[in-house]
C-alpha atoms as a PDB file:
ATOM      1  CA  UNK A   1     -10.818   1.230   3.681  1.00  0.00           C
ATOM      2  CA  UNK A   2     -11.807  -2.104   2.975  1.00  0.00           C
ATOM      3  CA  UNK A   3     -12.779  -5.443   4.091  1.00  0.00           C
ATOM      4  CA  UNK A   4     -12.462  -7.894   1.040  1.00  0.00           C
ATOM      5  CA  UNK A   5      -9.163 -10.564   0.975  1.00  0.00           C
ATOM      6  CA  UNK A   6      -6.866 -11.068  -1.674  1.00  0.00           C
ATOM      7  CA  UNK A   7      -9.569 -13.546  -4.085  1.00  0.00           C
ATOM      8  CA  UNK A   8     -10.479 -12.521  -6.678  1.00  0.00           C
ATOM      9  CA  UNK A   9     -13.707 -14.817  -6.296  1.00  0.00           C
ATOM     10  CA  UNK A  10     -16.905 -13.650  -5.606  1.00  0.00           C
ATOM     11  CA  UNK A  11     -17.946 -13.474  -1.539  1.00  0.00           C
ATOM     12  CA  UNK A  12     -14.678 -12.517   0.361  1.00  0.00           C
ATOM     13  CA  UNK A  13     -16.426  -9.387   1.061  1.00  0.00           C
ATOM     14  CA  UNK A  14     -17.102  -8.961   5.153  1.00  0.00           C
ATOM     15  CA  UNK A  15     -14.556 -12.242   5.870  1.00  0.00           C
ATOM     16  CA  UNK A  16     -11.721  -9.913   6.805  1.00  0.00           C
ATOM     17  CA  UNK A  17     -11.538  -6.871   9.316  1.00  0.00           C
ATOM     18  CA  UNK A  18     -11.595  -3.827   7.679  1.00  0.00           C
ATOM     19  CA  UNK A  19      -8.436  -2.469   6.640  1.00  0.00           C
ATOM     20  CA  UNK A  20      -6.691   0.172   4.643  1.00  0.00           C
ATOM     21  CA  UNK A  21      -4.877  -0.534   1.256  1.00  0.00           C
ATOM     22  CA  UNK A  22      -2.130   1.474   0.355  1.00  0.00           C
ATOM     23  CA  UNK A  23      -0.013   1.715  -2.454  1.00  0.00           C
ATOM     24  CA  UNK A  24       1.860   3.905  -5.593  1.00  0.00           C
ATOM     25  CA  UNK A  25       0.520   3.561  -9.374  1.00  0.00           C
ATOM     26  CA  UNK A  26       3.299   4.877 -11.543  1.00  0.00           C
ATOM     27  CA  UNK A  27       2.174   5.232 -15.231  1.00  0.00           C
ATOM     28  CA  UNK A  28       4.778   4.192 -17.316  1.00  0.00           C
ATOM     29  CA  UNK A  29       5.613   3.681 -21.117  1.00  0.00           C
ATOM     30  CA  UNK A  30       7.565   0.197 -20.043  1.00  0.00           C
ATOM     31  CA  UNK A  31       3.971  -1.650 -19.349  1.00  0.00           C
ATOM     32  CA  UNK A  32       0.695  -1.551 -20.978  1.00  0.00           C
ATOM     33  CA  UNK A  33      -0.863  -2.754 -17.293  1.00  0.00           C
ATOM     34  CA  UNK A  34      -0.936  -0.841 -13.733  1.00  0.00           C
ATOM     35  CA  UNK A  35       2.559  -0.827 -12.254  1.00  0.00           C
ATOM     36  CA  UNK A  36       2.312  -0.351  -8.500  1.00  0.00           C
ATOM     37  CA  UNK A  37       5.108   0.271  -5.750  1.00  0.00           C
ATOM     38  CA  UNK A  38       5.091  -0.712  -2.406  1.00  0.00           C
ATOM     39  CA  UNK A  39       4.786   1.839  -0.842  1.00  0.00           C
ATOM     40  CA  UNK A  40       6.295   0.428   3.267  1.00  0.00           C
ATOM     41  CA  UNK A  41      10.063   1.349   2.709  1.00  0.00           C
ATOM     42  CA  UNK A  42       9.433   5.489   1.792  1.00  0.00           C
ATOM     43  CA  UNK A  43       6.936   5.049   4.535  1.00  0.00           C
ATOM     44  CA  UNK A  44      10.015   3.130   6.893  1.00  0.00           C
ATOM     45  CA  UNK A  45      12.347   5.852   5.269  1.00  0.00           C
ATOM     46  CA  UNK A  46      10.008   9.065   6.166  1.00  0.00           C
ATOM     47  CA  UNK A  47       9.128   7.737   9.918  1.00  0.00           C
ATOM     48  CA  UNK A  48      13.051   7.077  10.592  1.00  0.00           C
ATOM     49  CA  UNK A  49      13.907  10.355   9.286  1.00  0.00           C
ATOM     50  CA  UNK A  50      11.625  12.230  11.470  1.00  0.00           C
ATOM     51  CA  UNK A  51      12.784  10.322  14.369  1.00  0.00           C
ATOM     52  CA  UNK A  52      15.629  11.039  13.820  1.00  0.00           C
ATOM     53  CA  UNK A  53      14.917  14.849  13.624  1.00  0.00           C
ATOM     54  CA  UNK A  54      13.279  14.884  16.745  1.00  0.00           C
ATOM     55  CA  UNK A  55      16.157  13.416  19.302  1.00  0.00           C
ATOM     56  CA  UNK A  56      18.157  15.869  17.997  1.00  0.00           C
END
């Protein structure tokens, strides 16, 4: 949980709500930095899926 923005300057803390962030690292020999996923269409993919399921 958090409550900082998207700055990377100093005082953003306590100027947002607090929220969750959410997302995949993948280590990888392709990039010497952090590579991360998005992780909202497995999410979309999972909660369809189990809709699905369950008006069956």
């Amino acid at each position: 949980m958090g409550n900082t923005g998207y700055s990377k300057a100093e005082g953003t803390k306590g100027n947002f709500e607090v929220h969750l962030h959410m997302g995949i690292e993948v280590e990888t020999s392709l990039t010497k930095n952090e590579l991360w996923i998005n992780p909202y269409p497995f999410l979309s993919l999972i909660e369809n899926s189990q809709k699905n399921s369950s008006e069956k």
